[in-house]
Protein backbone atom coordinates (compact mmCIF):
# COMPACT_ATOMS: atom_id res chain seq x y z
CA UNK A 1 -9.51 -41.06 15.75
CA UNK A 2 -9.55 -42.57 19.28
CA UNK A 3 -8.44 -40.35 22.14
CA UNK A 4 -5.64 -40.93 23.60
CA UNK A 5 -5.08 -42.43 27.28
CA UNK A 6 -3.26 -41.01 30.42
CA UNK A 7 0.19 -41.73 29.62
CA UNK A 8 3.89 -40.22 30.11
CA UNK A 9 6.07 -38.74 27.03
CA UNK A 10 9.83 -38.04 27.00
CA UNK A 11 10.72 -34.01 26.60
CA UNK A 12 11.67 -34.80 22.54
CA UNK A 13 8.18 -36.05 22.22
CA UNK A 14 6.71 -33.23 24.29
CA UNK A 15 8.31 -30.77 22.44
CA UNK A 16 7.14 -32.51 18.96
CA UNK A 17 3.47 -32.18 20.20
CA UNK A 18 4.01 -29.07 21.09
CA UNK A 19 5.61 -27.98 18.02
CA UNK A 20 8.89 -26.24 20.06
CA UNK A 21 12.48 -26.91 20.76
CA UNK A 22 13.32 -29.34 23.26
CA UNK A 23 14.98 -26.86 24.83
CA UNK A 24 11.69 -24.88 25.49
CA UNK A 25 10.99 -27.69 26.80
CA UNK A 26 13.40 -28.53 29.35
CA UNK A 27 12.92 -24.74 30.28
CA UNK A 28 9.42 -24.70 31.05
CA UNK A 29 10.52 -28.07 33.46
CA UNK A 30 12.87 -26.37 35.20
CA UNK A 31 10.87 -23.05 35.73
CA UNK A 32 8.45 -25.17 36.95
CA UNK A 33 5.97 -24.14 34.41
CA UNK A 34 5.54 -27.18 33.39
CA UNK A 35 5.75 -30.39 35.75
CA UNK A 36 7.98 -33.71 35.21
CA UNK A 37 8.15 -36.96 36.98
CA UNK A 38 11.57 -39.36 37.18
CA UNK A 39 11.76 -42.91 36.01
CA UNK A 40 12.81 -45.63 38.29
CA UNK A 41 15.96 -44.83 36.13
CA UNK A 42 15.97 -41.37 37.07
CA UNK A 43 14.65 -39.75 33.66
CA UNK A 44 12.53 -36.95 33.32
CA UNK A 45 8.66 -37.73 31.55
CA UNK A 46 5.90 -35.52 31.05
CA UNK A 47 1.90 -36.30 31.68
CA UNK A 48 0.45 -36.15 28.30
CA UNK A 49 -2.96 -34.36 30.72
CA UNK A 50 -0.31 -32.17 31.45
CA UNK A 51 1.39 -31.03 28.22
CA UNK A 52 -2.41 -30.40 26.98
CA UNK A 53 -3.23 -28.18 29.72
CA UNK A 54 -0.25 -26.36 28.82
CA UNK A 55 -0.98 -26.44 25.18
CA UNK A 56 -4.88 -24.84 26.38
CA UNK A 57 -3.56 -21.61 28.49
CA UNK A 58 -2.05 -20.42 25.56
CA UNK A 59 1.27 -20.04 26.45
CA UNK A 60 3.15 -22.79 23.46
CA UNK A 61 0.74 -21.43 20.64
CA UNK A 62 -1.04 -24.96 20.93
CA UNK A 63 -0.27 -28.05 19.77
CA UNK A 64 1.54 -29.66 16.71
CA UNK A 65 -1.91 -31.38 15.22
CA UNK A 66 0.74 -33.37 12.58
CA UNK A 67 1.87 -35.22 15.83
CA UNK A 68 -1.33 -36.83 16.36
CA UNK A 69 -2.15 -37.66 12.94
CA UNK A 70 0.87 -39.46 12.41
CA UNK A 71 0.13 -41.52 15.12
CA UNK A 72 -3.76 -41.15 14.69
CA UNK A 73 -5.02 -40.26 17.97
CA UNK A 74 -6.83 -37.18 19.45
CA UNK A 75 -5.46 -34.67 21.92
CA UNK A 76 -9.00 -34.35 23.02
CA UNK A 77 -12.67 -35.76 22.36
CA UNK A 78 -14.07 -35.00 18.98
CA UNK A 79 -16.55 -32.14 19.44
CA UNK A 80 -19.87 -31.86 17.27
CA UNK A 81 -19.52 -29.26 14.31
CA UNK A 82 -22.83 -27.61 15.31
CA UNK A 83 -21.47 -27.24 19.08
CA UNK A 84 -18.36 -25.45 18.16
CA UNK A 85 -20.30 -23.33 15.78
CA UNK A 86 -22.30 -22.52 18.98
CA UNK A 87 -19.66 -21.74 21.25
CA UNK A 88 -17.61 -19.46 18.31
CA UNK A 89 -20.74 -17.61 17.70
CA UNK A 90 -21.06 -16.52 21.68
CA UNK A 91 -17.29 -15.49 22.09
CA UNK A 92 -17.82 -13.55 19.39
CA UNK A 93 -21.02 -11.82 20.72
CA UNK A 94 -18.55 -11.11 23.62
CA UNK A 95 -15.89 -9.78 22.21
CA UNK A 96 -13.59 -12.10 23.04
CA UNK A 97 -11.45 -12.51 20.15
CA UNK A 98 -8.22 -14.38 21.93
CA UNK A 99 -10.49 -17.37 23.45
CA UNK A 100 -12.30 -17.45 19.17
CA UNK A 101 -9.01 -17.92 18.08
CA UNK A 102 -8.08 -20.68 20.92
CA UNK A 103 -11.36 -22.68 20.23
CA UNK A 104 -10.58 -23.16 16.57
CA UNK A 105 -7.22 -24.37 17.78
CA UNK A 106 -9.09 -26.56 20.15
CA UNK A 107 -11.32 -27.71 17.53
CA UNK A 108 -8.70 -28.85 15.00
CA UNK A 109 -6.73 -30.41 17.68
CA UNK A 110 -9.23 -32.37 18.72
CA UNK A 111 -9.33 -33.86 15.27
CA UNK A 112 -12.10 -31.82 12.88
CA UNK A 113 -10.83 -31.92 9.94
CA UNK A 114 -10.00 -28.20 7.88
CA UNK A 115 -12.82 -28.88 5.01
CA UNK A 116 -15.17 -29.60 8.27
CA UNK A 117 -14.11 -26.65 9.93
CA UNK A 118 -14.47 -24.30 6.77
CA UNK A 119 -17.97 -25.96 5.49
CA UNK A 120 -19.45 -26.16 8.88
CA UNK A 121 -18.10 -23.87 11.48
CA UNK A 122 -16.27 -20.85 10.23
CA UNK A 123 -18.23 -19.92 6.41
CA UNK A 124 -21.85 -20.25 8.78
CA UNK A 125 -20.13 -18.34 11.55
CA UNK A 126 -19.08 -15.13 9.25
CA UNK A 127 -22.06 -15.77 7.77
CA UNK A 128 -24.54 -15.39 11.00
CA UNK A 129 -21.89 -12.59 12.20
CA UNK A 130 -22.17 -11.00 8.97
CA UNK A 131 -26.50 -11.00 9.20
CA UNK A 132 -26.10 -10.16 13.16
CA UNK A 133 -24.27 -6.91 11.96
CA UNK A 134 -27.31 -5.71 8.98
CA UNK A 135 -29.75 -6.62 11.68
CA UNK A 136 -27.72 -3.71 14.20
CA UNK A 137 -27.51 -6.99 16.33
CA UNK A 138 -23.38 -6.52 16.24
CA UNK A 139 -21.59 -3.76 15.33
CA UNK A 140 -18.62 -3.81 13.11
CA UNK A 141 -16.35 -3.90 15.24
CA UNK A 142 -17.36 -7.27 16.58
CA UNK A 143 -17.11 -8.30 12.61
CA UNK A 144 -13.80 -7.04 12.51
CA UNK A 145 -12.45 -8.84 15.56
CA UNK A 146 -13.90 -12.06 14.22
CA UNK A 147 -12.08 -11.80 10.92
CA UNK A 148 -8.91 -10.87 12.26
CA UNK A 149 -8.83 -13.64 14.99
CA UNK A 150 -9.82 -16.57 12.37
CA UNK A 151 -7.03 -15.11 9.77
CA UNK A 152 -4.49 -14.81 12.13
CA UNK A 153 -5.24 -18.54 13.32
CA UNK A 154 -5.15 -19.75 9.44
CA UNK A 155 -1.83 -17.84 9.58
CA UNK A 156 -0.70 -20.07 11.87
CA UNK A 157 -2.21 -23.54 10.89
CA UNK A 158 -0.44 -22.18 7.39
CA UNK A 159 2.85 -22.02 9.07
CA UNK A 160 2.18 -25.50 10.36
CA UNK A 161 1.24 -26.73 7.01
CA UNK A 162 4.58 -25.46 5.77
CA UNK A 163 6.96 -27.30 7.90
CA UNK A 164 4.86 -30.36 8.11
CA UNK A 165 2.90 -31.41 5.09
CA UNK A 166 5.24 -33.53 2.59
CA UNK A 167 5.71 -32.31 -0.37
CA UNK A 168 3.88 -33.65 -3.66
CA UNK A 169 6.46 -30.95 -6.38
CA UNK A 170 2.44 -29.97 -8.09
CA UNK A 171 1.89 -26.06 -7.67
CA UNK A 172 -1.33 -24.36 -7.76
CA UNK A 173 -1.84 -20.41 -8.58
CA UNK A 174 -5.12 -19.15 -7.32
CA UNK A 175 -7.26 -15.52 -6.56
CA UNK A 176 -10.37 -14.10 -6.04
CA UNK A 177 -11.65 -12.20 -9.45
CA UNK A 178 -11.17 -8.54 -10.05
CA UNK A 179 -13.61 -6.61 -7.98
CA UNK A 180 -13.76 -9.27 -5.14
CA UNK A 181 -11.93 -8.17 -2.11
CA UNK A 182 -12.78 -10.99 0.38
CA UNK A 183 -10.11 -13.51 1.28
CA UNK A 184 -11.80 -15.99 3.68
CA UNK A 185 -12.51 -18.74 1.29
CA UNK A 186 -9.14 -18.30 -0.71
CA UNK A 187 -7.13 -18.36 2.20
CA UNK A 188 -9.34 -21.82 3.05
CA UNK A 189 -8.29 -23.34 -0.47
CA UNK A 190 -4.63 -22.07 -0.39
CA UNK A 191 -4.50 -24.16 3.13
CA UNK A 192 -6.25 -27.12 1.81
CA UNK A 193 -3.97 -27.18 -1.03
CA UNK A 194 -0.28 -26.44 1.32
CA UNK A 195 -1.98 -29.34 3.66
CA UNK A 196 -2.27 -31.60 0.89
CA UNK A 197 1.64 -31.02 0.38
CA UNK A 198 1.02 -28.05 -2.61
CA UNK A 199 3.56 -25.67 -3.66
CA UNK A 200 0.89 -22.35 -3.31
CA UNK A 201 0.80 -19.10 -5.06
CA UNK A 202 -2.04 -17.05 -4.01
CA UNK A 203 -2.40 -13.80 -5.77
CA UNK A 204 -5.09 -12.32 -3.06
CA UNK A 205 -8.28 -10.42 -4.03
CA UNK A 206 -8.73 -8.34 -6.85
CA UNK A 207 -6.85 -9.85 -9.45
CA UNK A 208 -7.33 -9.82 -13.00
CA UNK A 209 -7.55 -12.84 -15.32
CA UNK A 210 -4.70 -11.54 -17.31
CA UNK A 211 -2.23 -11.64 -14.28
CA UNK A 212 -3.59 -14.92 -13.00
CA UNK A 213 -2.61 -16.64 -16.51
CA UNK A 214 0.63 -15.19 -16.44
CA UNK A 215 1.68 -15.78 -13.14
CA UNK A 216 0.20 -19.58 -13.69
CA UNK A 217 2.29 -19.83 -17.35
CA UNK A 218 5.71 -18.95 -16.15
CA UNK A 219 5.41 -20.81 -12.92
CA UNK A 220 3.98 -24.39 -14.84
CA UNK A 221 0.92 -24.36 -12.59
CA UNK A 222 -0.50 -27.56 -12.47
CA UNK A 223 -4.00 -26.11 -11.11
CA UNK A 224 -5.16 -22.54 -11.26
CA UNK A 225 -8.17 -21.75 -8.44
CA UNK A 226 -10.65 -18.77 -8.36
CA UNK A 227 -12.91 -18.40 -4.86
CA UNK A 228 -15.57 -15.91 -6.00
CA UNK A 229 -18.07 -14.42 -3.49
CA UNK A 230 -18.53 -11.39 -5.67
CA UNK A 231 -18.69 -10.76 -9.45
CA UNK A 232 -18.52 -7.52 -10.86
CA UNK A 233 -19.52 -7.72 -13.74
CA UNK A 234 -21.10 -11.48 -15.35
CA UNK A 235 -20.39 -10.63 -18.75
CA UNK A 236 -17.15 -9.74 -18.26
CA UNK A 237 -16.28 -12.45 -16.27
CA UNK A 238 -17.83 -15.13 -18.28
CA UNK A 239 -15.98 -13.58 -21.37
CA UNK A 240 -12.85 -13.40 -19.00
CA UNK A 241 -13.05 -16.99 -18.11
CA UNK A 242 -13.40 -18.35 -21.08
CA UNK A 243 -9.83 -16.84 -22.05
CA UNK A 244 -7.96 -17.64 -19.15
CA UNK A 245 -9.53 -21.25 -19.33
CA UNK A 246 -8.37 -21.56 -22.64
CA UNK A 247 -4.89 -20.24 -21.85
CA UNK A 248 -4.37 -22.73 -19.08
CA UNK A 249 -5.16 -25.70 -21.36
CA UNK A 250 -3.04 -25.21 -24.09
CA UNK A 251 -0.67 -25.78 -20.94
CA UNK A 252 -1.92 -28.40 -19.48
CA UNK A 253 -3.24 -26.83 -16.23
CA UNK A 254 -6.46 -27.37 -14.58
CA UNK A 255 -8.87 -24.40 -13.35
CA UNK A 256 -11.00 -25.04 -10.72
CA UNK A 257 -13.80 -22.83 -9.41
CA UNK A 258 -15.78 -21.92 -6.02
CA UNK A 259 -17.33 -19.50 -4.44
CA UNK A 260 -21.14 -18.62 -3.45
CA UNK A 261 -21.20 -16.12 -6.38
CA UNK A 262 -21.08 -18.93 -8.92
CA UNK A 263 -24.61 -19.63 -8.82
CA UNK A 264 -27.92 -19.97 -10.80
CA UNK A 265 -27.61 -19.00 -14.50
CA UNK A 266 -24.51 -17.51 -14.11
CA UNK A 267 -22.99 -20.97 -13.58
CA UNK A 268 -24.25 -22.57 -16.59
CA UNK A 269 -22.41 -20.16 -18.57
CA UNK A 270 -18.50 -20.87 -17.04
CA UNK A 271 -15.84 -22.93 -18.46
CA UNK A 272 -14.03 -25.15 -15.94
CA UNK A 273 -12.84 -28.28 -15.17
CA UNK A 274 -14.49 -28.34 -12.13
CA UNK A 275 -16.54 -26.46 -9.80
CA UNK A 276 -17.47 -27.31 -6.08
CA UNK A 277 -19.58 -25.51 -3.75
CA UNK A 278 -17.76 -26.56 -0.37
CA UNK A 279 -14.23 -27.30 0.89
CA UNK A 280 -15.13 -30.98 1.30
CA UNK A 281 -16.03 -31.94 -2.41
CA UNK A 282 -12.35 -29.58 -3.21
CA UNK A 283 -10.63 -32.03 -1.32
CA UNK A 284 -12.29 -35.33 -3.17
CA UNK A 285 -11.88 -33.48 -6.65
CA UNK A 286 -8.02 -32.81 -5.70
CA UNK A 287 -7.80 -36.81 -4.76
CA UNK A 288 -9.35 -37.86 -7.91
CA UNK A 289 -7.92 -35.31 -9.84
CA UNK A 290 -4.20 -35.40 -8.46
CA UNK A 291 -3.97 -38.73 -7.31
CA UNK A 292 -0.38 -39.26 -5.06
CA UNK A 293 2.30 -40.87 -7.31
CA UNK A 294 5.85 -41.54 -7.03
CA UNK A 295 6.39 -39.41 -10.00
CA UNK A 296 4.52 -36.55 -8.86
CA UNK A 297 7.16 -36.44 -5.50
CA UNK A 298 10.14 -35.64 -8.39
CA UNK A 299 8.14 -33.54 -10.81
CA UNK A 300 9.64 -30.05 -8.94
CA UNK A 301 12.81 -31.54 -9.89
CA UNK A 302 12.32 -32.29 -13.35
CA UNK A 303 10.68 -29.16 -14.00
CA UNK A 304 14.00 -26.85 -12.85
C-alpha cells in the first residue's frame, strides 16, 4: 500500500470511508464538527487530513478499512508489528482500555493485515499480559480490560466484514473442543474466514465433537475448524477426532485444526486435513484449499 496524499473528497465518499450515512455526514458539516471547503462551483469537499482526524477522536467508530483496499491506499503510514505490540502492551499497563481498542483500529487502518495483527500483535500481547499477571506484575483486572477491549474491537471489524466482504456461498462450522473455554483464537479464524467472504457458524467454547458434526451435516459445511488452546483429556480427544473426521468426509467437508495445544506427540496422533500453527499459513491453506471460482459464487444457491 502507498499512503495516500493531501487531497479533497465529496461527502458520499467521506461518508464511505467513514463507514456512515451521508447524512451523518452533512450533519457533522453543518455542526461544524467537521470542516468543508466550496468548489469554484460552489460544492462542498472534505480534506481527506481532516476526515482522518475525525476518524482518530473516536467519535465515527473509525474508518471503513474496505474503502482503502478497494482503492489500495493507506489512511496512514504502515506501522512496524513489533512497535504496535509495544505501544498495546503500555496502554494496557495503564489501564487504558478505550485508547487499546483505538490503536488496533489504527493499526488495521493503516493497512496490517488481520493474520499480521493476530500472529504478531494481539496472541504475543495476551500472551505477555497473561505472564505479567502470574508474575503479580498485573492484576486481573488489567487482563480483563484487555480481553474485553480487543473482543469488542473484533466485534466490530466482524460487523465490517459482514457488510463488506463479497460473498463466496462456502460455509464453515467451527469451535473450541469440550473443556476449552477461550475464544480469542476462534473468534480470529471465524473473522478470517467472514473476511474471506465465508458464510460462519461458530459454535463458541466448550463444544462437543458430537454437536460440531451435526451442526456441520445439516448445514453442508464445506470446512469444519477447531482452535484448541486446551485439551482435556488427549485420549479422548484423539479418539473424538478421529470420529468427527471421519463423519465430515463421508460428506465431503474439510477439518482444519489450530491451536497451541496441538503440539508435540499429541499432534502426531490427529486426523486432519490440515493443521497450521498461525493465522497466516490459515489464510494460504484457505487459498490453496478454496481457490475463488465462478461456481463457488452460486453454490449457496444450488444448495437451497
Amino acid at each position: 500500500m502507498t499512503e495516500m496524499p493531501e487531497e479533497i473528497v465529496t461527502v458520499s465518499d467521506a461518508a464511505e470511508m467513514l463507514g456512515v450515512s451521508v447524512s451523518s455526514v452533512k450533519r457533522w458539516v453543518d455542526g461544524g464538527v467537521l470542516p468543508a471547503v466550496k468548489t469554484s462551483g460552489g460544492h462542498r469537499r472534505l480534506r481527506v487530513s481532516d476526515i482522518m482526524s475525525l476518524a482518530r477522536s473516536g467519535v465515527t467508530g473509525g474508518l471503513n478499512i474496505d474503502f482503502f483496499r478497494k482503492r489500495r491506499v493507506s489512511p496512514l503510514p504502515m506501522p512496524e508489528p513489533a512497535a504496535v505490540y509495544s505501544e498495546l502492551l503500555n496502554l494496557v499497563k495503564e489501564r487504558k482500555p478505550e485508547e487499546l481498542a483505538l490503536g488496533l483500529d489504527r493499526a488495521r487502518q493503516a493497512g496490517l493485515e488481520l493474520h499480521t495483527m493476530g500472529d504478531e500483535v494481539i496472541f504475543p500481547l495476551m500472551d505477555e499480559v497473561g505472564k505479567l499477571w502470574h508474575e503479580k506484575m498485573l492484576d486481573v483486572a488489567d487482563e480483563h480490560l484487555a480481553t474485553r477491549a480487543i473482543h469488542n474491537t473484533l466485534a466490530r471489524w466482524k460487523e465490517s466484514a459482514l457488510q463488506a466482504s463479497p460473498k463466496t456461498g462456502r460455509l464453515a462450522v467451527g469451535a473450541c473442543p469440550q473443556g476449552d473455554y477461550s475464544g480469542l483464537g476462534n473468534f480470529l479464524v471465524e473473522l478470517s474466514l467472514l473476511e474471506r467472504g465465508w458464510k460462519v457458524l461458530n459454535l463458541g467454547p466448550n463444544t462437543p465433537m458430537d454437536s460440531l458434526a451435526m451442526v456441520a451435516r445439516e448445514q453442508h459445511a464445506d470446512l469444519v475448524w477447531l482452535t484448541c488452546t486446551f485439551v482435556e483429556s488427549e485420549d479422548s480427544f484423539v479418539t473424538d477426532l478421529k470420529g468427527l473426521h471421519q463423519k465430515l468426509m463421508s460428506h465431503g467437508t474439510a477439518l482444519f485444526l489450530g491451536g497451541r495445544a496441538l503440539q508435540g506427540p499429541l499432534r502426531r496422533k490427529l486426523t486432519f486435513d490440515w493443521q497450521g500453527d498461525t493465522l497466516a499459513q490459515l489464510d494460504r491453506a484457505l487459498a490453496d484449499r478454496f481457490p475463488a471460482t465462478r461456481e463457488t459464487e452460486n453454490r449457496e444457491t444450488s444448495k437451497a
